[in-house]
PDB file of N, CA and C in Angstrom:
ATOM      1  N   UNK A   1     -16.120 -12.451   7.375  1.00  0.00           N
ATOM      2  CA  UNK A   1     -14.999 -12.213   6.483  1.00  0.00           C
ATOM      3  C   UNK A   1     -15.188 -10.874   5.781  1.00  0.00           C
ATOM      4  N   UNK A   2     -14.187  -9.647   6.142  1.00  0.00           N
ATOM      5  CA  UNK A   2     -13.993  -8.675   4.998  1.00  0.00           C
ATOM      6  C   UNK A   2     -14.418  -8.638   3.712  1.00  0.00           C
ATOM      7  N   UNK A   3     -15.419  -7.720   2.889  1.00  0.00           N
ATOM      8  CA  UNK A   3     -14.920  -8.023   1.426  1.00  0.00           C
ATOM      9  C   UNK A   3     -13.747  -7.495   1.204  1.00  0.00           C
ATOM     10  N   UNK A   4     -12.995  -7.774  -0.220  1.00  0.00           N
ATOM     11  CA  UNK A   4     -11.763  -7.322  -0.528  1.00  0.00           C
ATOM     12  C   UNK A   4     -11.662  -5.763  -0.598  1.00  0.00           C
ATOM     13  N   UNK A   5     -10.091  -5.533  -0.793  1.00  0.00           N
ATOM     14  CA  UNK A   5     -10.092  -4.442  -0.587  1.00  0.00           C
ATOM     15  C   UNK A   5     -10.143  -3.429  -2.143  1.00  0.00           C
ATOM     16  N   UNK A   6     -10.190  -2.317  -2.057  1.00  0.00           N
ATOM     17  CA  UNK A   6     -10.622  -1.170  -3.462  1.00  0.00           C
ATOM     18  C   UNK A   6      -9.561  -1.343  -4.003  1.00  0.00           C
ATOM     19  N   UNK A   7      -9.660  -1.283  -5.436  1.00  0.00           N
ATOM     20  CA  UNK A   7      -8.428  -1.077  -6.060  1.00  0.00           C
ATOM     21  C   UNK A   7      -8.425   0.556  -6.270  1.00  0.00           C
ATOM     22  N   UNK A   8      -7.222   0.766  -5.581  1.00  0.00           N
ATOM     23  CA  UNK A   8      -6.942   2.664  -5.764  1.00  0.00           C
ATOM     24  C   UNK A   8      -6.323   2.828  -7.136  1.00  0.00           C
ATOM     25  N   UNK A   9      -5.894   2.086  -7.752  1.00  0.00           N
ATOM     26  CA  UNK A   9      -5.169   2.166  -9.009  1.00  0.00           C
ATOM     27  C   UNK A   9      -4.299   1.400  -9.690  1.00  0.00           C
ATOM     28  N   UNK A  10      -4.586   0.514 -10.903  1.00  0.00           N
ATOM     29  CA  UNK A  10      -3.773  -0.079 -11.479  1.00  0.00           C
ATOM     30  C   UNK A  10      -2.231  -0.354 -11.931  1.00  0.00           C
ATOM     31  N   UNK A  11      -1.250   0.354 -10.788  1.00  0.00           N
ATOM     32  CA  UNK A  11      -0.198   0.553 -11.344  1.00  0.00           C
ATOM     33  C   UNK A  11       0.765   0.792  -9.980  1.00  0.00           C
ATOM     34  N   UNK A  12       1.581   0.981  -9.735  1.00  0.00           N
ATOM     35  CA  UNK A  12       2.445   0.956  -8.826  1.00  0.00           C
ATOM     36  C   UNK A  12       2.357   2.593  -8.364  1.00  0.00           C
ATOM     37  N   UNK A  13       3.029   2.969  -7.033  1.00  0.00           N
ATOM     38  CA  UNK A  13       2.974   4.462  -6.597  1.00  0.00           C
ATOM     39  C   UNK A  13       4.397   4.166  -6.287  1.00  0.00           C
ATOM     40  N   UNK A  14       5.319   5.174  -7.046  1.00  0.00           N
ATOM     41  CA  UNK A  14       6.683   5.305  -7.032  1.00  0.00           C
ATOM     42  C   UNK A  14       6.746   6.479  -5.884  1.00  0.00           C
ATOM     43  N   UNK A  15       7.174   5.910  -5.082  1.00  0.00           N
ATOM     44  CA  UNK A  15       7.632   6.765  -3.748  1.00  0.00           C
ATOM     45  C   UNK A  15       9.329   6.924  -3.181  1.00  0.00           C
ATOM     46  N   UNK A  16       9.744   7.669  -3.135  1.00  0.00           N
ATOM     47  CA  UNK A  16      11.046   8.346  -2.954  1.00  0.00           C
ATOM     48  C   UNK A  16      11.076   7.987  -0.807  1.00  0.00           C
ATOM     49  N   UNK A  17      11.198   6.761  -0.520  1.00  0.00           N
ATOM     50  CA  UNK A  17      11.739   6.807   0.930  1.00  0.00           C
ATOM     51  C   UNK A  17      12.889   7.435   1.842  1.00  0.00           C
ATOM     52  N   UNK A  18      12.591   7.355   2.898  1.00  0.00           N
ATOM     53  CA  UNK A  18      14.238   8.376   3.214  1.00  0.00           C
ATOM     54  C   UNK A  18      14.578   6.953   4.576  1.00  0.00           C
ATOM     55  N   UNK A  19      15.449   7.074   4.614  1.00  0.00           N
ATOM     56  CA  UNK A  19      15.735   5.893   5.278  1.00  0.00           C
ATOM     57  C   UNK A  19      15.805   6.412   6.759  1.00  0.00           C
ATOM     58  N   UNK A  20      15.217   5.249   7.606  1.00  0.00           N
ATOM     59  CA  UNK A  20      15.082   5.396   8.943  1.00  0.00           C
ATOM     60  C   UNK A  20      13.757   5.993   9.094  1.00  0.00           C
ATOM     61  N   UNK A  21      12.569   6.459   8.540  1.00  0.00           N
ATOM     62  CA  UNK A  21      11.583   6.774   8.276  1.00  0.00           C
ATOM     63  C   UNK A  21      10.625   5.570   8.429  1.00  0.00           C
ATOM     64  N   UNK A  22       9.127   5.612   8.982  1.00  0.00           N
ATOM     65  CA  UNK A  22       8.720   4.455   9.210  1.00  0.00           C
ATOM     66  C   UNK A  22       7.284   4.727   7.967  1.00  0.00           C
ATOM     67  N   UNK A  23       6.853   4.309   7.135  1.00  0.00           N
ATOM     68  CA  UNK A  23       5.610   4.701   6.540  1.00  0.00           C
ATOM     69  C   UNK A  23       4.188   3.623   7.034  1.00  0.00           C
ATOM     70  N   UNK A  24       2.948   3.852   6.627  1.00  0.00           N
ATOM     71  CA  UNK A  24       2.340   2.965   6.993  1.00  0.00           C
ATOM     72  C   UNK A  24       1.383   2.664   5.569  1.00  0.00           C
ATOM     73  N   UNK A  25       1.283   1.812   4.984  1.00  0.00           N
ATOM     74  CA  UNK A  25       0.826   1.239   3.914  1.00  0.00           C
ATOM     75  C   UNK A  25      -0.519   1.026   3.857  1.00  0.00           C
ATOM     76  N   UNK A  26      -1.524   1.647   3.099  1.00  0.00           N
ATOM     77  CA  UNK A  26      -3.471   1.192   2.910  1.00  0.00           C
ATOM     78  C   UNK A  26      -3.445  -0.300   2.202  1.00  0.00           C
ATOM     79  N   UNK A  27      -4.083  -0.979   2.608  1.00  0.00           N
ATOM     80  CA  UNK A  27      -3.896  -2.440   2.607  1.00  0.00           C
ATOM     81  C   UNK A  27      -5.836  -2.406   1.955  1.00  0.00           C
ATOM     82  N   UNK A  28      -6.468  -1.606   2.587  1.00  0.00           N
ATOM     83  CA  UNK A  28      -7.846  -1.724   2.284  1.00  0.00           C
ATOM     84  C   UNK A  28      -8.384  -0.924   0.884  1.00  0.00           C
ATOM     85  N   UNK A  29      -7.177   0.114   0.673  1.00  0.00           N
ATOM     86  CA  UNK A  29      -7.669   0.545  -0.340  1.00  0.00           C
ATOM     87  C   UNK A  29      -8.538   2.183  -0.618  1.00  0.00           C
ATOM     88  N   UNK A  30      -9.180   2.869   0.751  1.00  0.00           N
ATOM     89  CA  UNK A  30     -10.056   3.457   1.102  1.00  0.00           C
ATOM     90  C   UNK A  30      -9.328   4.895   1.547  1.00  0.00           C
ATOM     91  N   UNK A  31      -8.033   4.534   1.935  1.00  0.00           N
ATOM     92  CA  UNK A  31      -7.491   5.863   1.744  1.00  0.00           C
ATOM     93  C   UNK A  31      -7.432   7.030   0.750  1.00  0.00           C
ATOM     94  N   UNK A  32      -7.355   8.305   1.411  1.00  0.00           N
ATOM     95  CA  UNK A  32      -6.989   9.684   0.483  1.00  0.00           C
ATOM     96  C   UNK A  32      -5.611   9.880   0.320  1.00  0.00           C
ATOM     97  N   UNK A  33      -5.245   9.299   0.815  1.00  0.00           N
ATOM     98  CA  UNK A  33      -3.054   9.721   0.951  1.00  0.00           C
ATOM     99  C   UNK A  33      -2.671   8.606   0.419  1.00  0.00           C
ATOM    100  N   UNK A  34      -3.420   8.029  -0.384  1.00  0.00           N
ATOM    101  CA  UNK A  34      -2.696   6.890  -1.394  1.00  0.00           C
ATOM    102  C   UNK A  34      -0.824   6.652  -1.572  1.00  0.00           C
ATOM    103  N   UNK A  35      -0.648   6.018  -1.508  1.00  0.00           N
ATOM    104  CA  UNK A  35      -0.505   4.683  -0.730  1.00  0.00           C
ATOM    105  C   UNK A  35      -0.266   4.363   0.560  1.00  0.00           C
ATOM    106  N   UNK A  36      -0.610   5.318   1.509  1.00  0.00           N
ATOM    107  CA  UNK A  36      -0.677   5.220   2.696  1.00  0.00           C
ATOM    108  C   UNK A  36      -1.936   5.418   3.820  1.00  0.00           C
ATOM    109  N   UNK A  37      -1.844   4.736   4.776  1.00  0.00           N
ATOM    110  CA  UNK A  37      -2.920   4.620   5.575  1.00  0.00           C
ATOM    111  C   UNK A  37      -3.564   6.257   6.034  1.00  0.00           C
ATOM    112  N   UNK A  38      -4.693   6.746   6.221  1.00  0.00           N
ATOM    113  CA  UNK A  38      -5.243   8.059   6.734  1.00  0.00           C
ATOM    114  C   UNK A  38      -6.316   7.465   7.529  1.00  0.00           C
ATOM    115  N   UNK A  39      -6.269   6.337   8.143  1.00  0.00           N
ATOM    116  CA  UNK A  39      -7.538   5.699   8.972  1.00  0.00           C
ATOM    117  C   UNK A  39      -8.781   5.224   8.565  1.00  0.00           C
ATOM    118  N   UNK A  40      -8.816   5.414   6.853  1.00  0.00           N
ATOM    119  CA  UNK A  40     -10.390   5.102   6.409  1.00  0.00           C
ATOM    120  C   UNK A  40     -11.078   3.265   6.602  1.00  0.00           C
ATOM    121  N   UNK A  41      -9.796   2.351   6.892  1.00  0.00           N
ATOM    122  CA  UNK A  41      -9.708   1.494   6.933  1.00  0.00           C
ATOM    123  C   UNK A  41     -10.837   1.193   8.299  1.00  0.00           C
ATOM    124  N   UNK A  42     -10.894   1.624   9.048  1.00  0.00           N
ATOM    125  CA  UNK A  42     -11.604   1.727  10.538  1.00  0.00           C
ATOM    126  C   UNK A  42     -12.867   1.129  10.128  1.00  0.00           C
ATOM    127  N   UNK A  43     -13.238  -0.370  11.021  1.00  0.00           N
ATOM    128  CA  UNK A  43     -14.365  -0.625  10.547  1.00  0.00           C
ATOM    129  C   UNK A  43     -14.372  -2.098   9.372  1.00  0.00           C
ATOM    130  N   UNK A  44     -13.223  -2.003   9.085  1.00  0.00           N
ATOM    131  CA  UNK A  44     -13.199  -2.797   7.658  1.00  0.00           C
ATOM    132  C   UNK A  44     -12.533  -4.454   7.399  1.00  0.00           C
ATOM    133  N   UNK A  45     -11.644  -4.051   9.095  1.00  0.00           N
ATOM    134  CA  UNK A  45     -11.371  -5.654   8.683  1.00  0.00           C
ATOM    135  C   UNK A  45      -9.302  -5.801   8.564  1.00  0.00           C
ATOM    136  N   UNK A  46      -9.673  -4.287   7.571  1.00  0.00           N
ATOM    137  CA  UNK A  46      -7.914  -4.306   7.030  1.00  0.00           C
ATOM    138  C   UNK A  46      -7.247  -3.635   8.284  1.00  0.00           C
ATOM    139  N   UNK A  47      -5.547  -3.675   8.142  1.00  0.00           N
ATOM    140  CA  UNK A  47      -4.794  -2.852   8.890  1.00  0.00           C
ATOM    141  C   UNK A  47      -3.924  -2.527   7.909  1.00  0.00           C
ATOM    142  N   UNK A  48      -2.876  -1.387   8.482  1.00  0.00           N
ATOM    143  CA  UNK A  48      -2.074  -0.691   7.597  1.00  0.00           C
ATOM    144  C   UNK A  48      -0.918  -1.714   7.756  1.00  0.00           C
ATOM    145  N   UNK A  49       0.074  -1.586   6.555  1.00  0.00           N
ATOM    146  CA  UNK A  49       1.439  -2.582   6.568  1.00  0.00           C
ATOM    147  C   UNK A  49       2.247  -1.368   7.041  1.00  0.00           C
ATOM    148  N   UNK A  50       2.823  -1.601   7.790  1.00  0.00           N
ATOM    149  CA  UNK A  50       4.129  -1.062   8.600  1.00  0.00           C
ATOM    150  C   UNK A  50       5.218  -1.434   7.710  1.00  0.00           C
ATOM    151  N   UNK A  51       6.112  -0.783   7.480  1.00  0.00           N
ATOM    152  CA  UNK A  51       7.179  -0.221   6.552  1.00  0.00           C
ATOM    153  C   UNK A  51       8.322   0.540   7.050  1.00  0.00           C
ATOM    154  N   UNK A  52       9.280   0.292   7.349  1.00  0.00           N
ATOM    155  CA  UNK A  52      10.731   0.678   7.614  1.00  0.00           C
ATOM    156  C   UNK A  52      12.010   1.148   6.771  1.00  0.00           C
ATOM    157  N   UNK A  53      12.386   2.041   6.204  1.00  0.00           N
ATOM    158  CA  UNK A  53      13.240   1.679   5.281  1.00  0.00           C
ATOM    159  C   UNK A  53      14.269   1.975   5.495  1.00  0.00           C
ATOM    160  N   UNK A  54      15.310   1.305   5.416  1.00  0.00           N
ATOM    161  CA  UNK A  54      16.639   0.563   5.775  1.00  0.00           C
ATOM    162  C   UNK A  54      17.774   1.800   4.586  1.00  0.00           C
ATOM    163  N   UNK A  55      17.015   2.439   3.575  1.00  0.00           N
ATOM    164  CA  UNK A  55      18.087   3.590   2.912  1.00  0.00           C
ATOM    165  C   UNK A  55      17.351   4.399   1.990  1.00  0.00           C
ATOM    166  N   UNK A  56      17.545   5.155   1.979  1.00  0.00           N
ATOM    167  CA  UNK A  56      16.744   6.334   0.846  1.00  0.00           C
ATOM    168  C   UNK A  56      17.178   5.940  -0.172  1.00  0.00           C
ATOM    169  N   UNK A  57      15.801   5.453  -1.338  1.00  0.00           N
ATOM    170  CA  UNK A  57      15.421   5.485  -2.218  1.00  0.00           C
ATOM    171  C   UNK A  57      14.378   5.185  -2.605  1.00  0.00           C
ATOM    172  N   UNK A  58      14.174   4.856  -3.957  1.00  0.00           N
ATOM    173  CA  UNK A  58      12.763   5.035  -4.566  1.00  0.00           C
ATOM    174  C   UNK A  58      12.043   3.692  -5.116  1.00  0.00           C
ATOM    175  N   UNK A  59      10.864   3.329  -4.529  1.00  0.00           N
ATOM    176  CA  UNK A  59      10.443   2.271  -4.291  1.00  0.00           C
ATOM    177  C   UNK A  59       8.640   2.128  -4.706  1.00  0.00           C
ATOM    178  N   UNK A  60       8.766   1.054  -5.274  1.00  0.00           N
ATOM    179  CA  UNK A  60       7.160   0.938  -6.041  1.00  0.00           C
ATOM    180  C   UNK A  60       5.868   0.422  -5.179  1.00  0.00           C
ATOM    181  N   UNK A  61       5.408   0.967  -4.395  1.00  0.00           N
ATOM    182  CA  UNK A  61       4.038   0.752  -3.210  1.00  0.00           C
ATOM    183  C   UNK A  61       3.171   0.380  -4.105  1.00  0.00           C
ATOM    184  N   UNK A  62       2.658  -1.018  -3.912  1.00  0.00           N
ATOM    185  CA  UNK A  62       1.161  -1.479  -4.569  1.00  0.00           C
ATOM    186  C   UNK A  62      -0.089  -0.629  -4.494  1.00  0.00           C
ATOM    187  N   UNK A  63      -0.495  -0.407  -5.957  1.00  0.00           N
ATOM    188  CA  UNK A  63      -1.502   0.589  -5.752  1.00  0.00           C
ATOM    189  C   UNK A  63      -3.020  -0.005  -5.474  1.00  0.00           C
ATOM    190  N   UNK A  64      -2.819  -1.934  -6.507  1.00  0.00           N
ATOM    191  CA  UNK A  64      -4.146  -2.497  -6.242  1.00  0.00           C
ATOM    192  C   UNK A  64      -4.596  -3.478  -5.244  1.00  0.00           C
ATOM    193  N   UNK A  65      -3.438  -3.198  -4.301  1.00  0.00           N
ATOM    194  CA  UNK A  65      -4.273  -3.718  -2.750  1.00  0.00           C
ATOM    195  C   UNK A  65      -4.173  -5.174  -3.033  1.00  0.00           C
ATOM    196  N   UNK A  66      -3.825  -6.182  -4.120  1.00  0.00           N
ATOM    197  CA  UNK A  66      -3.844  -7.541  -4.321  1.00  0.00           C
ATOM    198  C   UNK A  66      -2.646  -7.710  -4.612  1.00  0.00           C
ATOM    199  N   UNK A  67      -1.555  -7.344  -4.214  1.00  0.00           N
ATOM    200  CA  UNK A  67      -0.143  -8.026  -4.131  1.00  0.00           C
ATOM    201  C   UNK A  67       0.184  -9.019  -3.342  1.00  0.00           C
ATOM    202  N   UNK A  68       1.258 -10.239  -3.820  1.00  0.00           N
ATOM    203  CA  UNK A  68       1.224 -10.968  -2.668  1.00  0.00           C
ATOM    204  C   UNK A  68       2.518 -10.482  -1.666  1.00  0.00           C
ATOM    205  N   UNK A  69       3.211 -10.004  -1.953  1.00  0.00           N
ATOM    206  CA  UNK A  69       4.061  -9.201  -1.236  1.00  0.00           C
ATOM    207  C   UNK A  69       4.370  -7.635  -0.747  1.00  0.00           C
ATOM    208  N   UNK A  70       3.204  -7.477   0.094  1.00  0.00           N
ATOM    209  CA  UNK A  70       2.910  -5.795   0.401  1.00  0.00           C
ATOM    210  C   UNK A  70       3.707  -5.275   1.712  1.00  0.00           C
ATOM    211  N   UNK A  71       4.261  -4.174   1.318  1.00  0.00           N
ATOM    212  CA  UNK A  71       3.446  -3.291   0.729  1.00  0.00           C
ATOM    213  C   UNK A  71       3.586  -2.940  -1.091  1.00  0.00           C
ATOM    214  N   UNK A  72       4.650  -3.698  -1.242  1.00  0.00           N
ATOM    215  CA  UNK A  72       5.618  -3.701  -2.560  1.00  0.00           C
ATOM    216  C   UNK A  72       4.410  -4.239  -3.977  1.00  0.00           C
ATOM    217  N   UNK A  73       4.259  -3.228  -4.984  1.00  0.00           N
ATOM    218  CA  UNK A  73       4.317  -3.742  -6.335  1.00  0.00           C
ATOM    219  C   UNK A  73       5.106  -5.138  -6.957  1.00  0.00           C
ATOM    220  N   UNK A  74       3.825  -5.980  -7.116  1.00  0.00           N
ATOM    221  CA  UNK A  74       4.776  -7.709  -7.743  1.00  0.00           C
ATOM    222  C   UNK A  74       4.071  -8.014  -9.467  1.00  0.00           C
ATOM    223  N   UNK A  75       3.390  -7.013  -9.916  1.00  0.00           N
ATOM    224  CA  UNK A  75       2.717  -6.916 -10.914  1.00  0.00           C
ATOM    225  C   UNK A  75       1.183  -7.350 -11.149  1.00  0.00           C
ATOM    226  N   UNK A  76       0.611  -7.672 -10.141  1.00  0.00           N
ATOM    227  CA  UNK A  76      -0.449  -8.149  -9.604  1.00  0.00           C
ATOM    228  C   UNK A  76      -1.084  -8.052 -10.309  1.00  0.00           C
ATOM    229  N   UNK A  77      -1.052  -6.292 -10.731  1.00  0.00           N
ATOM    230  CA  UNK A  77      -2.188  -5.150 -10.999  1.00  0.00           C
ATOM    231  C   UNK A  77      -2.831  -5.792 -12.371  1.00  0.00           C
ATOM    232  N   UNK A  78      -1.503  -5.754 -13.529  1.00  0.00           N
ATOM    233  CA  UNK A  78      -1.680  -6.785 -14.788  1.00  0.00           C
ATOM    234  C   UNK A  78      -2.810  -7.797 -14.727  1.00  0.00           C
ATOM    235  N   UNK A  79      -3.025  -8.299 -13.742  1.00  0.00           N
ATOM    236  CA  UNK A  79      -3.475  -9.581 -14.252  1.00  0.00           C
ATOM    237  C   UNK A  79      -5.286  -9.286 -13.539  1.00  0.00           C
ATOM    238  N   UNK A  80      -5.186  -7.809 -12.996  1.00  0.00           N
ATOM    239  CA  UNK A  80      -6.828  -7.493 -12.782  1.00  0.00           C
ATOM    240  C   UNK A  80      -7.692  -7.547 -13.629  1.00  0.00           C
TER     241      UNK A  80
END
């Protein structure tokens, strides 16, 4: 079993999507391109969340990796 994943930061990453754009989400935490995957995950257990977005706008990416609905901010972070 994986240990859990890093918390990159207590708070949500407000990201501006453009729609029809596919992003890929750090689930492990270990990334440099916060909130998105750069491969550091390799090795670890985690995979990136695949992400589609359906219209441009601006949307809150979980920063502490313990959401129960990811890639999305659910307030998780609060209760670290």
């Amino acid at each position: 079993m994986p240990e859990g994943p890093v918390i990159a930061q207590k708070a949500p990453y407000p990201i501006e999507v453009t729609e029809g754009k596919s992003y890929f989400w750090c689930s492990c935490g270990r990334s440099n391109r916060q909130p998105f995957c750069d491969g550091s995950h390799k090795g670890t257990g985690f995979e990136p969340v695949k992400f589609t977005a359906d219209t441009s706008k601006k949307l809150f990416f979980c920063g502490c990796k313990n959401c129960a609905n990811p890639p999305f901010c659910d307030g998780t972070h609060s209760k670290i």
